[in-house]
Each structure stands twice: as C-alpha cells, then as structure tokens.
N, C-alpha and C. Protein backbone atom coordinates (compact mmCIF):
# COMPACT_ATOMS: atom_id res chain seq x y z
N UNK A 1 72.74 90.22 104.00
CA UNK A 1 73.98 89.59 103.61
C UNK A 1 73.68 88.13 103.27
N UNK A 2 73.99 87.65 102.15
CA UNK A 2 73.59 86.17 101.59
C UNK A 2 75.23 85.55 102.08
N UNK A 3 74.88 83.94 102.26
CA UNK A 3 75.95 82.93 102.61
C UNK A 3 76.70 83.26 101.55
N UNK A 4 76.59 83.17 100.42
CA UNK A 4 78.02 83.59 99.50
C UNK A 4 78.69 84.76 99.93
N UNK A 5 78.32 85.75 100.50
CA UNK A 5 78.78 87.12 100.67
C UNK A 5 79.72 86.62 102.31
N UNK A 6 78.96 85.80 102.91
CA UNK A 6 79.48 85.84 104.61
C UNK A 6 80.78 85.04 104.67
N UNK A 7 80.41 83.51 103.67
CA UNK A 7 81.85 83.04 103.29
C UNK A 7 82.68 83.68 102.34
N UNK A 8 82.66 84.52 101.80
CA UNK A 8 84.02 84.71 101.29
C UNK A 8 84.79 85.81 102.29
N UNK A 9 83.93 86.65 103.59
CA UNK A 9 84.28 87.53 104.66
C UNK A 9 85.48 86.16 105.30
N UNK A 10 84.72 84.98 105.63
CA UNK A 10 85.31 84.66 106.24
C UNK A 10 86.13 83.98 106.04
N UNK A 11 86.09 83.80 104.28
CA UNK A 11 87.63 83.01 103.93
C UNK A 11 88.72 84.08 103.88
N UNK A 12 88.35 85.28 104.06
CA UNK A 12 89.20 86.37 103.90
C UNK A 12 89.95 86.55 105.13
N UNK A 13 88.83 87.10 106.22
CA UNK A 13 89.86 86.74 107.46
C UNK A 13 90.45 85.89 108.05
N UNK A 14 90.34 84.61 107.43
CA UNK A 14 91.01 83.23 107.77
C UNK A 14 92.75 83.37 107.08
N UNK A 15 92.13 83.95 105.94
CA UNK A 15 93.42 83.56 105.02
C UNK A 15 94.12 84.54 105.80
N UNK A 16 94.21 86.08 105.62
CA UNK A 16 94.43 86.93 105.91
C UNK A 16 95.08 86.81 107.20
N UNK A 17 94.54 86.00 108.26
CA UNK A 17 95.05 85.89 109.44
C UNK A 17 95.80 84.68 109.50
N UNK A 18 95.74 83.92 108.85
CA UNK A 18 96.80 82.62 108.89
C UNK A 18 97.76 82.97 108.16
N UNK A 19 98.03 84.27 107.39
CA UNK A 19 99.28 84.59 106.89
C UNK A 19 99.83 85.35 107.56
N UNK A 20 99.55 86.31 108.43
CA UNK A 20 99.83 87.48 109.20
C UNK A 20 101.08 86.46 110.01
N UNK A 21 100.48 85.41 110.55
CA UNK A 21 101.52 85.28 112.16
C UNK A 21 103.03 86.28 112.29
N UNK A 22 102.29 87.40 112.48
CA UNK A 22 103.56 88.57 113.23
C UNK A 22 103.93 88.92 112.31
N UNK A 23 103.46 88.98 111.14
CA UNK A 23 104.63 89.26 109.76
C UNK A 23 104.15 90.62 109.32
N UNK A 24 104.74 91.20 108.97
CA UNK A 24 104.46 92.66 107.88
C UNK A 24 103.80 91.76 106.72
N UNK A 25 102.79 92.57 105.38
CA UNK A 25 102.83 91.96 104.36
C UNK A 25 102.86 93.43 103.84
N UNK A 26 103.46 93.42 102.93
CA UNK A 26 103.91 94.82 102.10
C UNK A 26 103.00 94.61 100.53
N UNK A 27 102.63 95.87 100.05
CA UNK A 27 102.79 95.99 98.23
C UNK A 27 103.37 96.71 97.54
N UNK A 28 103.93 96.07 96.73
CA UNK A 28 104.81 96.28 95.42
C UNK A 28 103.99 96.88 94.19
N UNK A 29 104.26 97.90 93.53
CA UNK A 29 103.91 97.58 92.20
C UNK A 29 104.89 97.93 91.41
N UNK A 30 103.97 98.34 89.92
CA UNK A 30 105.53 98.47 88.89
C UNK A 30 105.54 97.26 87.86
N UNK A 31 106.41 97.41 87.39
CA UNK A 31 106.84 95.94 86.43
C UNK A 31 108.03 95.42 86.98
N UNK A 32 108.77 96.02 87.82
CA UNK A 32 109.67 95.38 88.54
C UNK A 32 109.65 95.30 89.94
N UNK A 33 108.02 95.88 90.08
CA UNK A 33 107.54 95.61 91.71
C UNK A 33 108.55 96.41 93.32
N UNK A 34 109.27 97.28 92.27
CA UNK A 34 110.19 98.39 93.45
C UNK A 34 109.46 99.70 93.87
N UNK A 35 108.37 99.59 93.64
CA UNK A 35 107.74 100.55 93.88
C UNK A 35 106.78 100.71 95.03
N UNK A 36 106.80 100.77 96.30
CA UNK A 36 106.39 100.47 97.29
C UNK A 36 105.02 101.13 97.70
N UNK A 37 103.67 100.34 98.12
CA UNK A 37 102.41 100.67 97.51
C UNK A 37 101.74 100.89 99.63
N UNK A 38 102.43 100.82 99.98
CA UNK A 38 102.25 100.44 101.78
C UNK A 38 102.60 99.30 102.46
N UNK A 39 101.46 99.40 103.56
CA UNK A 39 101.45 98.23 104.32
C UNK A 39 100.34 97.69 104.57
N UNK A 40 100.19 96.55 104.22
CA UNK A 40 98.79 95.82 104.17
C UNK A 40 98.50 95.34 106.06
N UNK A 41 99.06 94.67 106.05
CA UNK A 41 99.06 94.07 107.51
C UNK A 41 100.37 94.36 108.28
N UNK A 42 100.14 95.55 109.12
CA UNK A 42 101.23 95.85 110.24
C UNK A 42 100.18 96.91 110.75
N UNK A 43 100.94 97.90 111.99
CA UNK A 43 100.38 98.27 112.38
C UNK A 43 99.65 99.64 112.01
N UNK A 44 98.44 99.69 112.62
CA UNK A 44 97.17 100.24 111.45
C UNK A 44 97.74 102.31 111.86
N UNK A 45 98.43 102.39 112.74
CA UNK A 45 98.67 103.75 112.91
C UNK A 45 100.78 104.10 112.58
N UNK A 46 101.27 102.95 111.67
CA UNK A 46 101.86 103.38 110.96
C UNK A 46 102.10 104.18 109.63
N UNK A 47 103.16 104.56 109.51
CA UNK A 47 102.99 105.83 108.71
C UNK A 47 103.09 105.34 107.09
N UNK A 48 103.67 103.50 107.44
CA UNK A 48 103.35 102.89 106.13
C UNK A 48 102.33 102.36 105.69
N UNK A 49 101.39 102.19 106.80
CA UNK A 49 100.13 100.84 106.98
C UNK A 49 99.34 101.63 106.07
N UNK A 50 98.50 101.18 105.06
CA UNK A 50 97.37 101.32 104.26
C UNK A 50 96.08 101.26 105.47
N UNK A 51 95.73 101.46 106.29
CA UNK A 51 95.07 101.48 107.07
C UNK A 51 95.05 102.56 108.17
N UNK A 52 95.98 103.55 107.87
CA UNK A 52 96.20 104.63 108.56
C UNK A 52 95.71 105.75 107.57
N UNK A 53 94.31 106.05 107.99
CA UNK A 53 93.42 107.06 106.72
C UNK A 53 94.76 108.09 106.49
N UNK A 54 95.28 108.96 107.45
CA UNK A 54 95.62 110.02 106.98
C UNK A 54 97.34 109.89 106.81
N UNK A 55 97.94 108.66 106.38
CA UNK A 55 98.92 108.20 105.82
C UNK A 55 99.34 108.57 104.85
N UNK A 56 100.42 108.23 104.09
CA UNK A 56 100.60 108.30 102.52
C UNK A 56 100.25 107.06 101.75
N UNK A 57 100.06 106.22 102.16
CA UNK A 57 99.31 105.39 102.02
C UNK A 57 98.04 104.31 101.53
N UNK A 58 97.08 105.39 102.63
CA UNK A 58 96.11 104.94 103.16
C UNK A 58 95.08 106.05 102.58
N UNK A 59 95.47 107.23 102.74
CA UNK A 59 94.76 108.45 102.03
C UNK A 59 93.69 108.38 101.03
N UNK A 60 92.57 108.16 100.98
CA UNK A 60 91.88 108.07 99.66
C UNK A 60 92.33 109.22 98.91
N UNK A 61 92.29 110.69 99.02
CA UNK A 61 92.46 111.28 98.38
C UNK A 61 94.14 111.37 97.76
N UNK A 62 94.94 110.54 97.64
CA UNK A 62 96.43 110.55 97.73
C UNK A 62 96.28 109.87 96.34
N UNK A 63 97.47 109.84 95.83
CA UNK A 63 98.33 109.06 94.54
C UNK A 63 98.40 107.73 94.73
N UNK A 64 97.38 106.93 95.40
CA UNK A 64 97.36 105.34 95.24
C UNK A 64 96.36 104.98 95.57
N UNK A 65 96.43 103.27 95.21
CA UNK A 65 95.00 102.13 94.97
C UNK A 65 93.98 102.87 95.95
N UNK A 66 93.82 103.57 96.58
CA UNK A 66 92.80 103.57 97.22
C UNK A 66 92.19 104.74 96.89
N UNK A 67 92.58 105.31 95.42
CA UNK A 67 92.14 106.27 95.44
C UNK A 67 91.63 106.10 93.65
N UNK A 68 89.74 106.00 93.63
CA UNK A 68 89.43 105.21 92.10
C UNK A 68 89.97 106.20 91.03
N UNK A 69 90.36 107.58 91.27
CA UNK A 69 91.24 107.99 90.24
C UNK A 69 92.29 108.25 89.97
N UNK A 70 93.40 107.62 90.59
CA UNK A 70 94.56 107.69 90.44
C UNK A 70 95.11 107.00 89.43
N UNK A 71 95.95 106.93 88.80
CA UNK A 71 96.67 105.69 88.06
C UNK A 71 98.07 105.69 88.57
N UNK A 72 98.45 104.81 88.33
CA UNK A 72 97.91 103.33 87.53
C UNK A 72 97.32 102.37 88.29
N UNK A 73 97.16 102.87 89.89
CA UNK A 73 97.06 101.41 90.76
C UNK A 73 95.24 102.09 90.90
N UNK A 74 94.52 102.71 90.55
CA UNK A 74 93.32 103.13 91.30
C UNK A 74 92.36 103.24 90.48
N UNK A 75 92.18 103.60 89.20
CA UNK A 75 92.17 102.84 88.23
C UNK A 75 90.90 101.79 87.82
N UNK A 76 90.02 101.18 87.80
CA UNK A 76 89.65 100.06 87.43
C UNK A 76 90.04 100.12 86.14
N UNK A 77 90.47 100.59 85.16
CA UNK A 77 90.90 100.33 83.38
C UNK A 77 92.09 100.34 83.66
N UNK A 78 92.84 100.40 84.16
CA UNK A 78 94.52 100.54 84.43
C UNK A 78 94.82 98.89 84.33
N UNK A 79 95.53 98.49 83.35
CA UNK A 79 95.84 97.15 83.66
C UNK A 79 97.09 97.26 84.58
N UNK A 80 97.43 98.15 85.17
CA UNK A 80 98.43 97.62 86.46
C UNK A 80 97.64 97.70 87.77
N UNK A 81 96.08 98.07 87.67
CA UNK A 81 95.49 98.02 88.95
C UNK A 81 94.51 96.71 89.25
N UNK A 82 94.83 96.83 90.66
CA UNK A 82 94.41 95.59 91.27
C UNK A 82 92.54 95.47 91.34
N UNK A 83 92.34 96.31 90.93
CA UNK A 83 90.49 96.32 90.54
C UNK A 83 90.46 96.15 89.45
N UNK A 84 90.98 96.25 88.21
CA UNK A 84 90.98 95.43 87.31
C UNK A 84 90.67 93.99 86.63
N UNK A 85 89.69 93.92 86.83
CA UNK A 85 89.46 91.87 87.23
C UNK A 85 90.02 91.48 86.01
N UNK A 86 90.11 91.65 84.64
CA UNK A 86 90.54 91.35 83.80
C UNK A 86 92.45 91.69 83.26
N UNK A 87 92.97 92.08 84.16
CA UNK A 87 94.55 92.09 84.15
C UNK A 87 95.33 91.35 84.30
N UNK A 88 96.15 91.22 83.58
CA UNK A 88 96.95 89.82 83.99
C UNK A 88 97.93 90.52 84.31
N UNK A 89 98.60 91.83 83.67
CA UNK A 89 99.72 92.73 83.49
C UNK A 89 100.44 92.60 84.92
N UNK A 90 101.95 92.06 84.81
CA UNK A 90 103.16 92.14 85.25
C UNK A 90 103.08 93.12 86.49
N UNK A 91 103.06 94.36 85.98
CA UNK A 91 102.72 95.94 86.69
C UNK A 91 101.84 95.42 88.29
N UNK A 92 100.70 94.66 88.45
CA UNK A 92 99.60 94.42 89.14
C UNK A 92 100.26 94.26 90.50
N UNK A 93 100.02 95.31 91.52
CA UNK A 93 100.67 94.83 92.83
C UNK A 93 100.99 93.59 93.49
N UNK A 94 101.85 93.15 94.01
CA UNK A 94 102.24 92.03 94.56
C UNK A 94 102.20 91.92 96.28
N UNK A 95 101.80 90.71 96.93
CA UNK A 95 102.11 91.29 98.55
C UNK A 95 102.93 90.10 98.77
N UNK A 96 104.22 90.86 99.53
CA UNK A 96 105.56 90.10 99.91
C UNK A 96 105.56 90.15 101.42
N UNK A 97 106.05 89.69 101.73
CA UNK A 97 106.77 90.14 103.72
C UNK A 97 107.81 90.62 103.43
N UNK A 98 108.41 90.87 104.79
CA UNK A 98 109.67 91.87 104.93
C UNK A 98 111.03 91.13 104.05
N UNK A 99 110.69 89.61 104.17
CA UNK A 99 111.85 89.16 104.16
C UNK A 99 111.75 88.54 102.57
N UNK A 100 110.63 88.97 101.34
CA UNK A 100 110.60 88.98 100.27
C UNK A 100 110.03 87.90 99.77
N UNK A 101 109.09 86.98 101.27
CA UNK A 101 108.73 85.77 100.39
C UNK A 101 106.98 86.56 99.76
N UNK A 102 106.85 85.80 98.80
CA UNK A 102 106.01 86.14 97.34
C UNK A 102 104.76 85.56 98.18
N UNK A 103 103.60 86.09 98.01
CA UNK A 103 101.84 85.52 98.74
C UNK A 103 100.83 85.78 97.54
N UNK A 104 101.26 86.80 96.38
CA UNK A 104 101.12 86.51 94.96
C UNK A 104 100.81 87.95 94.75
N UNK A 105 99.44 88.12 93.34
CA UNK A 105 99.28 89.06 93.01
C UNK A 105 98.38 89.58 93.70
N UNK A 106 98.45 91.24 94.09
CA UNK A 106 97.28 91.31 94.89
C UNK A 106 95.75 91.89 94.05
N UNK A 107 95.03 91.33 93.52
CA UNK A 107 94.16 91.48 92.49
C UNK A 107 92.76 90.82 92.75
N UNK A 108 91.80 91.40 92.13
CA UNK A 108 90.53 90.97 92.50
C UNK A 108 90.30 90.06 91.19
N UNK A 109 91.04 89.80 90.18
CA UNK A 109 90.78 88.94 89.33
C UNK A 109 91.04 87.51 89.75
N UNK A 110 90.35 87.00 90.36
CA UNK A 110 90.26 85.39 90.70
C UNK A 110 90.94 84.21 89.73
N UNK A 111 91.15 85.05 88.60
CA UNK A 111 91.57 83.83 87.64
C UNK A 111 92.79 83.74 87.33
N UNK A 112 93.61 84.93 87.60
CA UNK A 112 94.93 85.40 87.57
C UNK A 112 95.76 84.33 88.45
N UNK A 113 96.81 83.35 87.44
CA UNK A 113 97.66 82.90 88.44
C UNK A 113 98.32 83.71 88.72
N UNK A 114 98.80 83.28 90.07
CA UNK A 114 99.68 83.60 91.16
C UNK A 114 99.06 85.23 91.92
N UNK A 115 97.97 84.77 91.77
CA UNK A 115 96.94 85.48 92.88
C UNK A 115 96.76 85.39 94.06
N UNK A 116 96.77 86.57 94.64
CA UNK A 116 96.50 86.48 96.42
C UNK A 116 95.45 85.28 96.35
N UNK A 117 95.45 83.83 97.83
CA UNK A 117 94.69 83.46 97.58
C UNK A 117 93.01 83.52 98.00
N UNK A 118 93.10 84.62 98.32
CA UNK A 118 91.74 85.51 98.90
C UNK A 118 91.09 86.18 97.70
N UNK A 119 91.67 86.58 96.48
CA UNK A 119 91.32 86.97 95.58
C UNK A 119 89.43 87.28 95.07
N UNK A 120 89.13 86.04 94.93
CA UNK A 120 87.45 85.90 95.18
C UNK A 120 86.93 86.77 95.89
N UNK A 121 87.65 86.70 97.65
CA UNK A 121 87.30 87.24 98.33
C UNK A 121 86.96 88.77 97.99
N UNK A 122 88.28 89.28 97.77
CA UNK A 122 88.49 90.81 97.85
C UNK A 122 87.53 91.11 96.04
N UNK A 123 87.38 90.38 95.73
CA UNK A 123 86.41 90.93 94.36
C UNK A 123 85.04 90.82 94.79
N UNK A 124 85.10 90.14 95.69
CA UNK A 124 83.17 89.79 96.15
C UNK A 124 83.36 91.11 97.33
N UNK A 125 84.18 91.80 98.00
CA UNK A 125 84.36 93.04 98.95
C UNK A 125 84.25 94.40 97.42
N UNK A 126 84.61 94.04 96.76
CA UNK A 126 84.81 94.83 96.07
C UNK A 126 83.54 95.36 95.20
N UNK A 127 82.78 94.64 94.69
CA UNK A 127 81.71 94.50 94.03
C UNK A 127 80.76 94.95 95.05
N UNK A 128 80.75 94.04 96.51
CA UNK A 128 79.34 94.89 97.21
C UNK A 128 79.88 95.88 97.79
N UNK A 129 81.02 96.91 97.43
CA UNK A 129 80.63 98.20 97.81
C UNK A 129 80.94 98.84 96.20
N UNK A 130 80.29 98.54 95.44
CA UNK A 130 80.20 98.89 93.90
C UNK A 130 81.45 99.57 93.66
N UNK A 131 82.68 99.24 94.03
CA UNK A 131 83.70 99.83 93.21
C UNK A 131 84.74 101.03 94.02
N UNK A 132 83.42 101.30 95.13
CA UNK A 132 84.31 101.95 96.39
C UNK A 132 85.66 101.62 96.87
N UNK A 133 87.21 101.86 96.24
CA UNK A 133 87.64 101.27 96.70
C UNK A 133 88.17 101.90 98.28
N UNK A 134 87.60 103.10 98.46
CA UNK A 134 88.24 103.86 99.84
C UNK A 134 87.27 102.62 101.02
N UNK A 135 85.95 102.10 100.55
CA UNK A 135 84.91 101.27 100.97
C UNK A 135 85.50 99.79 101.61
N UNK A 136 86.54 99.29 100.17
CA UNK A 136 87.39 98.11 99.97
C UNK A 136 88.19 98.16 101.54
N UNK A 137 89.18 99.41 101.30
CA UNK A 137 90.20 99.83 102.47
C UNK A 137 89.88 99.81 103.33
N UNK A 138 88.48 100.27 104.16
CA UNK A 138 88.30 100.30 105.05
C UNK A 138 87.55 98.65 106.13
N UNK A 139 87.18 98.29 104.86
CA UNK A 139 86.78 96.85 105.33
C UNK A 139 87.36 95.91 105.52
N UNK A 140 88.96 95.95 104.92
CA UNK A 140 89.79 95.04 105.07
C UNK A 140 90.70 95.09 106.26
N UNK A 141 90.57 96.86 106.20
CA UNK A 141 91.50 97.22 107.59
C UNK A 141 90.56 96.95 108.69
N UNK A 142 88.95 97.08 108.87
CA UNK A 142 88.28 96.20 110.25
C UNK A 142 88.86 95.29 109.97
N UNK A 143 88.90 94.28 109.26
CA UNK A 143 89.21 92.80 109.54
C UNK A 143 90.54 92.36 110.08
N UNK A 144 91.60 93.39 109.77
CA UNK A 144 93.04 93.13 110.31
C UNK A 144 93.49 94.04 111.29
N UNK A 145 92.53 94.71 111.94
CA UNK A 145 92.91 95.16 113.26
C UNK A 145 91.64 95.29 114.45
C-alpha cells in the first residue's frame, strides 16, 4: 500500500465520520433524485443500509450501484452512474440526510462540482480494486461500521 493509497483511506474515514455524527446519509438517484438508492451510513443490518449484503440494497447481485451490470447506477458507461469518472449528468446519485440537507454528488469523478467531498477518495477505492464495485461496497462498509 503506497502513502497516496493510505491517505486518501484516511481522508475517507475522516470525512465520512465527521459527517455521520448520528445522522443517516441516504442516496438518491434519477434526474429528480426520488429514487431511493439505500443507506450509506446507518445501521449496517438494516434492511435499507447498503451494507447489509443480503438487502435490497446492498445485494451485488440486485438492480443497483453495486452491481457492475446493472443500469443505470452500476454501469461504469452509464452517465447516471457514480463510477463513471467522466459524468457530470444530473441523474448521478446524490447523498442527503434524513432531513434533506445536500453532502453532494456521490461520484468518483473528482472534478464534478458539487461532489461528495471524499470523491478522490472513493475513485482511488475504486481503481485499486479495478472496478470491483461489490469490492468498493464492502470497503466502505469496514470503514463505517
């Protein structure tokens, strides 16, 4: 593991955990973002949490991001998916809290305003497990539980 690889782990769980304090963070996708994608940070054996493998969710094998052939969110050519580094598209999941405040897009494209600001992060998670995103899921969920 090289220092570029260890800091962006740990700007991830920094960020990640200095946003949490007790909060749900939810994803949205869609173009009008009503389309409810899980639960990023709550608890990991809810039936919403993206971190509950055998969830609806969380499922690699299921109809979402965590699954590299699904569309539109799973995808890497899908410009509404968040592995997409080159998307800017509207569609691109969003992570909100319960109470609807905005923490941005959730996307591994670093350049994308109004990007999660971990972004880097989750593209440098993303890249060293070549594209795995069931790989992605599971590494993010060690880090938040």
């Amino acid at each position: 593991m090289n220092f570029k690889h260890l800091a962006a782990i740990v700007l991830t769980a920094l960020t990640l955990s200095t946003q949490v304090n007790a909060t749900d963070l939810l994803l949205y996708g869609g173009q009008n973002h009503d389309e409810f994608l899980g639960c990023l940070v709550c608890n990991e054996y809810s039936g919403e949490s993206v971190c509950n493998a055998y969830g609806q969710y969380g499922n690699e094998y299921g109809s979402n991001m965590w699954n590299e052939y699904s569309q539109p969110y799973g995808s890497e050519y899908s410009a509404a998916s968040p592995w997409n580094e080159f998307s800017n598209s509207d569609g691109v999941p969003i992570l909100v809290d319960r109470s609807g405040k905005f923490y941005g897009y959730f996307t591994i494209n670093e350049y994308r305003s109004n990007a999660v600001d971990f972004a880097a992060a989750l593209n440098s998670i993303y890249t060293r497990h070549n594209g795995d995103v069931e790989k992605v899921r599971e590494t993010l969920c060690d880090w938040l539980n």
